[in-house]
N, C-alpha and C. Protein backbone atom coordinates (compact mmCIF):
# COMPACT_ATOMS: atom_id res chain seq x y z
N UNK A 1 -32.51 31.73 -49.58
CA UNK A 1 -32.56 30.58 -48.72
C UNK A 1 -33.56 30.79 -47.59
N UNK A 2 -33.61 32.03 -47.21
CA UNK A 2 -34.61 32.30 -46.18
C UNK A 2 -35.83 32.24 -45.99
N UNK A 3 -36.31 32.55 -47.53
CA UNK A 3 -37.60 32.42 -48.23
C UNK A 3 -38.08 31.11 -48.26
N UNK A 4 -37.44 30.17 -48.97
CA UNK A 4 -36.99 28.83 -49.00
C UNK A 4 -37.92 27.95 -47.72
N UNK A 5 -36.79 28.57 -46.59
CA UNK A 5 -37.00 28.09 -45.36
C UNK A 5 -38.71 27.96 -44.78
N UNK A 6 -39.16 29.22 -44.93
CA UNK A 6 -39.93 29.89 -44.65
C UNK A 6 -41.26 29.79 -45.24
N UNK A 7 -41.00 29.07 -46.29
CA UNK A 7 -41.73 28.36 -47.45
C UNK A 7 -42.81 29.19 -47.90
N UNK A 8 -42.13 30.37 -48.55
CA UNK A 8 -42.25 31.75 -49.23
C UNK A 8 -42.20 31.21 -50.52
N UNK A 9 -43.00 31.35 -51.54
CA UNK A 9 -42.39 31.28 -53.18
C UNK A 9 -41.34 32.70 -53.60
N UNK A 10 -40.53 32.23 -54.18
CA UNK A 10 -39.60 33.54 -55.00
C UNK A 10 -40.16 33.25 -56.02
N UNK A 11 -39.84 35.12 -56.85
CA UNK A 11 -40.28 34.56 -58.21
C UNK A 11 -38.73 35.91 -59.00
N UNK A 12 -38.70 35.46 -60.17
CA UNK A 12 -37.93 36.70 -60.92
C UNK A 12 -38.45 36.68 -62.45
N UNK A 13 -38.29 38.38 -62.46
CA UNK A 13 -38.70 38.35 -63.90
C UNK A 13 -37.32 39.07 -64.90
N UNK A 14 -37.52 38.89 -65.88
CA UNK A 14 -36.46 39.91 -67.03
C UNK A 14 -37.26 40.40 -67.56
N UNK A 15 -36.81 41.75 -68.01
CA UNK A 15 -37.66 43.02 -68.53
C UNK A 15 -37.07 42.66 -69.76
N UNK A 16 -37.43 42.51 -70.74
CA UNK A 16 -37.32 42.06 -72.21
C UNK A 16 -37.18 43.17 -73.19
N UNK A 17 -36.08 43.38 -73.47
CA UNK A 17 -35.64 44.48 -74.60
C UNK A 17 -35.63 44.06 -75.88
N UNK A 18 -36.92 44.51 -76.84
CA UNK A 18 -36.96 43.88 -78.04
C UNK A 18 -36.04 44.05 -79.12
N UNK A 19 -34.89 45.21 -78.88
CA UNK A 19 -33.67 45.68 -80.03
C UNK A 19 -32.27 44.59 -79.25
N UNK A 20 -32.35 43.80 -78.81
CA UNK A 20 -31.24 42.95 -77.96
C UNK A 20 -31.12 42.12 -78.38
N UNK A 21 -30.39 41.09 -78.09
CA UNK A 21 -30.45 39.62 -78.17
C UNK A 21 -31.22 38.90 -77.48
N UNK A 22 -31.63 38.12 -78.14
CA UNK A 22 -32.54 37.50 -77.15
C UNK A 22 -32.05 36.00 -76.13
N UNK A 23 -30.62 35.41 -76.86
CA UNK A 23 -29.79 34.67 -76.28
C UNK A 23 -29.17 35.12 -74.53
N UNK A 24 -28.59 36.37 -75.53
CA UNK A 24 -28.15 37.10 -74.78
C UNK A 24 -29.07 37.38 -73.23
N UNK A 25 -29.77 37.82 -73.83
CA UNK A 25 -30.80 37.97 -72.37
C UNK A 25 -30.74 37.32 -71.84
N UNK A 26 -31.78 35.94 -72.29
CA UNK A 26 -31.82 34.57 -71.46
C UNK A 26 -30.54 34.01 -70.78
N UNK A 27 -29.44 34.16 -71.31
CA UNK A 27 -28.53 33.76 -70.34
C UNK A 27 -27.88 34.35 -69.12
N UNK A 28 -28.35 35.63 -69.42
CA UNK A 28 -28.51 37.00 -68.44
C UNK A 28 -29.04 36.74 -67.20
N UNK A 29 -30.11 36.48 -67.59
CA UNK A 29 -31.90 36.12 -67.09
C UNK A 29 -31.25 34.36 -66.17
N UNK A 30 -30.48 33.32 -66.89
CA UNK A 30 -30.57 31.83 -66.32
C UNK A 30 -29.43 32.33 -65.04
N UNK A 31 -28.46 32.64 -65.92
CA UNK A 31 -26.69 33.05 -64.83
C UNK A 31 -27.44 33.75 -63.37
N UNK A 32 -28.15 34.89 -63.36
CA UNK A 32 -29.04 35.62 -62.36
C UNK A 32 -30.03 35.03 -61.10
N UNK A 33 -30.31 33.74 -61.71
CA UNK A 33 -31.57 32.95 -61.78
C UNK A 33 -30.96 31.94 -60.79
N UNK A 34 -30.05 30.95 -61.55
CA UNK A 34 -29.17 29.87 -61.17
C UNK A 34 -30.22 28.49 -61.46
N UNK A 35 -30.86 28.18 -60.19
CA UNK A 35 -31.82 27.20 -60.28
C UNK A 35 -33.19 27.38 -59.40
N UNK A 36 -34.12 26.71 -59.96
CA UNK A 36 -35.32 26.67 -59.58
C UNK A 36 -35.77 25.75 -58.69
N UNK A 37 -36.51 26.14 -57.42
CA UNK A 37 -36.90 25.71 -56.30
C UNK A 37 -38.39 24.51 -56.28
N UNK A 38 -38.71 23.85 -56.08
CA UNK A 38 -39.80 23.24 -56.09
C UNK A 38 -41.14 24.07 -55.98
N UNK A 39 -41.18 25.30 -55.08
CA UNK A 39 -42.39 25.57 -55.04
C UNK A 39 -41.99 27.44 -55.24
N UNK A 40 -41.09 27.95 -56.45
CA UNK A 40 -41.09 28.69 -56.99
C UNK A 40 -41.98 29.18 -58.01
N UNK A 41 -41.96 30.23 -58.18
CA UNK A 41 -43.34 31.09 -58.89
C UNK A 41 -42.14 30.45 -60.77
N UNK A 42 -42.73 30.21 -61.83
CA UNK A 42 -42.14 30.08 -62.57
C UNK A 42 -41.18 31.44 -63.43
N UNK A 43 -40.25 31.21 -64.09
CA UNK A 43 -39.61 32.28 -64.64
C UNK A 43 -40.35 33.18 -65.72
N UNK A 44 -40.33 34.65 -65.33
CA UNK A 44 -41.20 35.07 -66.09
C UNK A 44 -40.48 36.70 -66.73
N UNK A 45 -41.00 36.42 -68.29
CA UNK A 45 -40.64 37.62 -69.06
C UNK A 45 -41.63 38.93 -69.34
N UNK A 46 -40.96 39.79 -69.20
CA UNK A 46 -41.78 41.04 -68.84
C UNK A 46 -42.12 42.12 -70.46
N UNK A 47 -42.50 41.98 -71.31
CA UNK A 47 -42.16 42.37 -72.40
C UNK A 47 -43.77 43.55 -72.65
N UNK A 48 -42.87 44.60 -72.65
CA UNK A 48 -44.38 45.81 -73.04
C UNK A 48 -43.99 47.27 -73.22
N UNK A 49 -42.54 47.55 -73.91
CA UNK A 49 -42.09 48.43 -74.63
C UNK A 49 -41.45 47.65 -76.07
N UNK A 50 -41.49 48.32 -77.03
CA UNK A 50 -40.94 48.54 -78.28
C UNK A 50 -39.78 48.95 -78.31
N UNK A 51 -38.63 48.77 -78.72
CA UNK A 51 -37.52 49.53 -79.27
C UNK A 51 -37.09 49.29 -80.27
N UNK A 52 -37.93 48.24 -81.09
CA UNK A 52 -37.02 48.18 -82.83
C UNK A 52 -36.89 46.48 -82.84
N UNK A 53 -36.96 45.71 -83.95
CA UNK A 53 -36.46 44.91 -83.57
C UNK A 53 -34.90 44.44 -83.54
N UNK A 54 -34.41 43.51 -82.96
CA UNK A 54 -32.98 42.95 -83.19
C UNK A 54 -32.77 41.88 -84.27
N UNK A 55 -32.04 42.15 -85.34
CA UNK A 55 -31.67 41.67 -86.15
C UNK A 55 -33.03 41.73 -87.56
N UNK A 56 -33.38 40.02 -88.12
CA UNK A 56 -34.14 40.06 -89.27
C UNK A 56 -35.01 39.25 -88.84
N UNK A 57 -35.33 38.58 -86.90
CA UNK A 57 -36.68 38.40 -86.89
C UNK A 57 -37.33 38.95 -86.38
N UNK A 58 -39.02 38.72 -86.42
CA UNK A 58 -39.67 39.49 -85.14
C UNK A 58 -39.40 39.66 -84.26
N UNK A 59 -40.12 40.16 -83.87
CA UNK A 59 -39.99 40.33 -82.09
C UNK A 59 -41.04 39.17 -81.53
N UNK A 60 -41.88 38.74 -81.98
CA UNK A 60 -42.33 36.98 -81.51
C UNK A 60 -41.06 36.25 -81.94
N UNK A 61 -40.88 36.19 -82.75
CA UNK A 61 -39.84 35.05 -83.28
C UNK A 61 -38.22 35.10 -82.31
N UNK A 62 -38.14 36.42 -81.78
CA UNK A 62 -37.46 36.56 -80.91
C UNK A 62 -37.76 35.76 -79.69
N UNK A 63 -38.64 36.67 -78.85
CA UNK A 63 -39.50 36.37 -78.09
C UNK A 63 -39.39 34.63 -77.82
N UNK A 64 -39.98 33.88 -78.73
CA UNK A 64 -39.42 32.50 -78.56
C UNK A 64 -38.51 32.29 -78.36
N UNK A 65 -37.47 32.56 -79.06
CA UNK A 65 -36.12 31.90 -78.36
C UNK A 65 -36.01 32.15 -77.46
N UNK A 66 -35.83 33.50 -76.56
CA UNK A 66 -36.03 34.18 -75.34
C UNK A 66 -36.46 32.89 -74.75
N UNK A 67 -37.65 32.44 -74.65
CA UNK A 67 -38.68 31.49 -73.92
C UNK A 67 -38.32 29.57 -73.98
N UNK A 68 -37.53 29.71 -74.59
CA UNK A 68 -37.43 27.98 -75.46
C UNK A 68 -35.80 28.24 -74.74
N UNK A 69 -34.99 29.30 -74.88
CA UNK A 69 -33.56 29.16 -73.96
C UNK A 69 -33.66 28.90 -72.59
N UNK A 70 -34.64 29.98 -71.83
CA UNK A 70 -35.05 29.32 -70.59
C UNK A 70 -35.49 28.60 -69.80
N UNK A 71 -36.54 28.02 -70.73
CA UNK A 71 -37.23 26.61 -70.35
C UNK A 71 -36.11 25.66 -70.55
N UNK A 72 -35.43 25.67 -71.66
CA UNK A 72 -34.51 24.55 -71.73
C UNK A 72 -33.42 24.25 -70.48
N UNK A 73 -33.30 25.37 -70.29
CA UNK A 73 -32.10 25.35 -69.09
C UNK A 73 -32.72 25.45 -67.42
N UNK A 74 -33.87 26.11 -67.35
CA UNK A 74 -34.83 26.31 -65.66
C UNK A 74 -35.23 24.75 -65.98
N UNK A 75 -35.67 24.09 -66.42
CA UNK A 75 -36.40 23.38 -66.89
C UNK A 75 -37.89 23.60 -66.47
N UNK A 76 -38.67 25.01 -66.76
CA UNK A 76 -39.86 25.28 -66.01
C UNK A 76 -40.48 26.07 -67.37
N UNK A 77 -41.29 25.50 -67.97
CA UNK A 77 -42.35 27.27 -68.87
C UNK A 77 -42.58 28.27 -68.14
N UNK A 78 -41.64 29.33 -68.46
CA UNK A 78 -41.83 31.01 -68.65
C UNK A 78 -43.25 31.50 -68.45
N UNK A 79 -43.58 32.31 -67.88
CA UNK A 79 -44.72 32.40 -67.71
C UNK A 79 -44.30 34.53 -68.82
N UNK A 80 -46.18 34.70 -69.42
CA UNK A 80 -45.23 35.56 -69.89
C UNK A 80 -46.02 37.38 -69.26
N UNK A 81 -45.63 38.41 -69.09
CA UNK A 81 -46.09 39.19 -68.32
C UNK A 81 -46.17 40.80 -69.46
N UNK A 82 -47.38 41.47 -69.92
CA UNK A 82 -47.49 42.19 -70.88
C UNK A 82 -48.77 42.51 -70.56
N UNK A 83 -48.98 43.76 -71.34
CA UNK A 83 -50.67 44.46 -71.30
C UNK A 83 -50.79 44.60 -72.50
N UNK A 84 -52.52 44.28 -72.23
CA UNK A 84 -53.13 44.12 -73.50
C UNK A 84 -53.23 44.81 -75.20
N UNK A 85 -52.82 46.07 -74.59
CA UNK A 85 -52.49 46.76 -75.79
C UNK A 85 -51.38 46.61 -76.63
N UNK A 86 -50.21 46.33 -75.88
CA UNK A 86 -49.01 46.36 -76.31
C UNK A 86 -48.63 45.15 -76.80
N UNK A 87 -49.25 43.79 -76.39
CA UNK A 87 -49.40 42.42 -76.84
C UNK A 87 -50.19 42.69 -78.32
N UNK A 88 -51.24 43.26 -78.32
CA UNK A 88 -51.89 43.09 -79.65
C UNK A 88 -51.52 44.00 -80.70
N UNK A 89 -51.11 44.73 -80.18
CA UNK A 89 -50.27 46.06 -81.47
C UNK A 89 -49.18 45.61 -82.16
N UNK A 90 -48.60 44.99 -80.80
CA UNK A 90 -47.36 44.50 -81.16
C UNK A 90 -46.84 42.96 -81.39
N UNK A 91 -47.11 42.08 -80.82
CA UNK A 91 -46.69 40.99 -81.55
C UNK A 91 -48.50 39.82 -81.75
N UNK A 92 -49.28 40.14 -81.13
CA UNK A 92 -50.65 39.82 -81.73
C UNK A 92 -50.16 38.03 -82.39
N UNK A 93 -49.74 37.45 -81.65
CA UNK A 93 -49.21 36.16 -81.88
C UNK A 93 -49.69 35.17 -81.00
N UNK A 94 -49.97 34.19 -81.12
CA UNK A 94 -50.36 33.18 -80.06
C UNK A 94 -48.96 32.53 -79.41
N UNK A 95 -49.17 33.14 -78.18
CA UNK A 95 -48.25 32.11 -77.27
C UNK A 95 -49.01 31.33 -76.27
N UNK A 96 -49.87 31.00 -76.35
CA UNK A 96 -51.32 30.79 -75.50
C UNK A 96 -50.73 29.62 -74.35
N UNK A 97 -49.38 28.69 -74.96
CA UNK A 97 -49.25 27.69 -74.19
C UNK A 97 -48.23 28.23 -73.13
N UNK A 98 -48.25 29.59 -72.95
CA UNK A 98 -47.17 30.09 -71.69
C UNK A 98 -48.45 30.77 -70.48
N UNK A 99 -48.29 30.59 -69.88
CA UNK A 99 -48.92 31.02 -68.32
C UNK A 99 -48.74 32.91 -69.12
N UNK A 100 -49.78 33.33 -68.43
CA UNK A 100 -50.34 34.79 -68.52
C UNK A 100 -50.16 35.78 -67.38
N UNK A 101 -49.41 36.82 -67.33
CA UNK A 101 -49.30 37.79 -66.11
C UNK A 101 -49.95 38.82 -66.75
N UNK A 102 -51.12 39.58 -66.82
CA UNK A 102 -51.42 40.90 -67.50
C UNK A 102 -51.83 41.66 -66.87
N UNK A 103 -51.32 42.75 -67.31
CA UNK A 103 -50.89 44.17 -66.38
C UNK A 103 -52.46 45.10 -67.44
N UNK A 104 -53.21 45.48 -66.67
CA UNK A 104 -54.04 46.66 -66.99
C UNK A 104 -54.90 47.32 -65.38
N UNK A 105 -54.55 48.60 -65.63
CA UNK A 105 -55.19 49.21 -63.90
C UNK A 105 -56.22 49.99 -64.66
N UNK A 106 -57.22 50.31 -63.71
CA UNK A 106 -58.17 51.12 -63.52
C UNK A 106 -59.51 50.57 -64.53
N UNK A 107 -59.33 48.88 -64.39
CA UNK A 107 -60.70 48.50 -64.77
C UNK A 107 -61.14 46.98 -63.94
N UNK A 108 -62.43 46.91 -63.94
CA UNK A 108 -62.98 45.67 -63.10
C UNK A 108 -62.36 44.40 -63.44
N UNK A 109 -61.89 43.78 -65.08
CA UNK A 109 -61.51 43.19 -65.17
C UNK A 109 -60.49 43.23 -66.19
N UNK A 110 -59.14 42.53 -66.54
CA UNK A 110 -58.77 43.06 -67.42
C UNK A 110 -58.76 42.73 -68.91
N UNK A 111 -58.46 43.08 -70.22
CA UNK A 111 -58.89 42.70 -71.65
C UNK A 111 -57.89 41.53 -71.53
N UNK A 112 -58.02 40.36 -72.20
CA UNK A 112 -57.32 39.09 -72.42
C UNK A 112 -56.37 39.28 -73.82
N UNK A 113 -54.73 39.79 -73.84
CA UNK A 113 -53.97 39.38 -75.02
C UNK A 113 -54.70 38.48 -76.22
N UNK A 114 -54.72 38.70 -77.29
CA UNK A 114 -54.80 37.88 -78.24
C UNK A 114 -53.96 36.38 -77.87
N UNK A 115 -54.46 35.01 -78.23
CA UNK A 115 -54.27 33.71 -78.16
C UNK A 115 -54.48 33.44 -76.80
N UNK A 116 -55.01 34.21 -75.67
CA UNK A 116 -55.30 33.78 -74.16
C UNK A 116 -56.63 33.51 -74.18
N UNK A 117 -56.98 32.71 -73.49
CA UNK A 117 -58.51 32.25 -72.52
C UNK A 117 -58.63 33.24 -71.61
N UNK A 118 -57.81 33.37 -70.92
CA UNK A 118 -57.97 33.75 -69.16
C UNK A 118 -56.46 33.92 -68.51
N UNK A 119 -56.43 34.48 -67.78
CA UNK A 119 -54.63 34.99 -67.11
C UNK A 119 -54.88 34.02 -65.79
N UNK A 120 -53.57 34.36 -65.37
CA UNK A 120 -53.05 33.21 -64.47
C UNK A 120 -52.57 34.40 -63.22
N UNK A 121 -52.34 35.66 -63.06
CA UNK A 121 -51.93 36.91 -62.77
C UNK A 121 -52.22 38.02 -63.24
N UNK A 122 -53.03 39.19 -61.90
CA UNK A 122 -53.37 40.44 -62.91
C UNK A 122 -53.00 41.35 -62.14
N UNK A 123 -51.92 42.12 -62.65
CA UNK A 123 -51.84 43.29 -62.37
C UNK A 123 -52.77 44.65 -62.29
N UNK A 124 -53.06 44.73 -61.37
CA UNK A 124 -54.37 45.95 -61.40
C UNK A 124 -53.83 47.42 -60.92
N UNK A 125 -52.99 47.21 -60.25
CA UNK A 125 -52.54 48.72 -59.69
C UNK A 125 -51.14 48.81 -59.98
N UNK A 126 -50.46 50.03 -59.27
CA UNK A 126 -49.54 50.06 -59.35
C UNK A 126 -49.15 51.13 -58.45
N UNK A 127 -49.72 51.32 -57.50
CA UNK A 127 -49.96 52.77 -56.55
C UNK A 127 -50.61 52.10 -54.93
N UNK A 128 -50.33 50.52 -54.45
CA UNK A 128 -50.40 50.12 -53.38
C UNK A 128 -49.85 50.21 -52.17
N UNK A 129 -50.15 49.78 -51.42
CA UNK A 129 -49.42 50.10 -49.91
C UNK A 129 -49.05 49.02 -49.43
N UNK A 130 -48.16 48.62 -48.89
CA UNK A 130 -47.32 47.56 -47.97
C UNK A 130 -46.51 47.86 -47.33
N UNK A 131 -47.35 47.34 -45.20
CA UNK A 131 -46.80 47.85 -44.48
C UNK A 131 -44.89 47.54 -44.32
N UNK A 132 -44.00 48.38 -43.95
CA UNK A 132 -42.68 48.04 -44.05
C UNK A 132 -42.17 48.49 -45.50
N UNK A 133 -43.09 48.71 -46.60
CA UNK A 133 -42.58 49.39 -47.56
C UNK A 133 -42.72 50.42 -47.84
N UNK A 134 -41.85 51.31 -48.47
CA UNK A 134 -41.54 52.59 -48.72
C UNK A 134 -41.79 52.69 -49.72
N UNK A 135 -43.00 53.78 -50.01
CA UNK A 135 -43.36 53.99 -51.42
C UNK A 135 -44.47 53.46 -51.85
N UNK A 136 -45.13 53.26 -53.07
CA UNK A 136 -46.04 52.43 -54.01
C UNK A 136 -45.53 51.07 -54.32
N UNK A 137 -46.22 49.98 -54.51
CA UNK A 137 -46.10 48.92 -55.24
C UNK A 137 -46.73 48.23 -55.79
N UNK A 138 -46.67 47.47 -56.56
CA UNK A 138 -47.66 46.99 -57.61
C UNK A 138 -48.39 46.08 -57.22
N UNK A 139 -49.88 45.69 -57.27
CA UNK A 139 -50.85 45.10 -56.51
C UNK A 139 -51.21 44.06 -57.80
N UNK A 140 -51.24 42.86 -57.39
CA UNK A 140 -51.67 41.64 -58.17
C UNK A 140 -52.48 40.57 -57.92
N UNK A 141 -53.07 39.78 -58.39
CA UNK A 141 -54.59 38.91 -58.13
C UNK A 141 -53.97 37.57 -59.23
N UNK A 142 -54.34 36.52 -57.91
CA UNK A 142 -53.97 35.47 -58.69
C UNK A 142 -55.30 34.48 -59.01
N UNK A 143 -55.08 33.61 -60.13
CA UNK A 143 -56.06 33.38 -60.33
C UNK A 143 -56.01 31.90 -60.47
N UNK A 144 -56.95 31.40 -59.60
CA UNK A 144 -56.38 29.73 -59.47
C UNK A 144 -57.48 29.23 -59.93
């Protein structure tokens, strides 16, 4: 609410476990969530480890439902958040019509997932400074 006030965007993501449910998650992910603010960052899935898949579909075919449960219920498109390697090794699928967060450090610009134009969010570091924070944090570039 403070944020809100303050007219801060929130944003949240779910770290996406590809041996899970993917129902399961998303309702994980909505219950956590509750509802979406007018000038909130959209809901976004974090998917860039492997563990097998769950059940007898892909892990895209997962992945969608994941994305089609939350939109249905945020009523907002998922935006989706992965590096380039691990997108194309691994599910190398066009989701092109979800907003792009891609995570690659230690280059000028970063490689574009298979089915993307251009990202919407880039993760470049992960070893930043912010005063009042303790520790490293992850440094990002938006792209309007």
């Amino acid at each position: 609410q403070g944020m809100q006030a303050a007219g801060i965007s929130r944003g949240a993501y779910h770290f996406y476990e590809t041996n899970d449910d993917p129902v399961t998650q998303a309702n994980n992910f909505i219950n956590a969530v509750g509802s979406l603010a007018a000038n909130d960052l959209p809901p976004v899935v974090d998917i860039e480890i492997f563990k097998g898949n769950f059940g007898s579909n892909s892990v895209a075919a997962n992945l969608q439902i994941w994305l089609d449960t939350v939109e249905k219920a945020l009523g907002q498109t998922p935006m989706i958040y992965t590096g380039p390697s691990f997108w194309n090794q691994t599910i190398n699928t066009d989701f092109s019509k979800y907003p792009l967060w891609v995570a690659e450090y230690g280059v000028t610009a970063p490689k574009i997932p298979f089915g993307w134009t251009t990202w919407n969010f880039w993760q470049y570091s992960q070893s930043g400074n912010v005063d009042g924070v303790t520790g490293s944090v992850d440094l990002n570039l938006r792209n309007k």
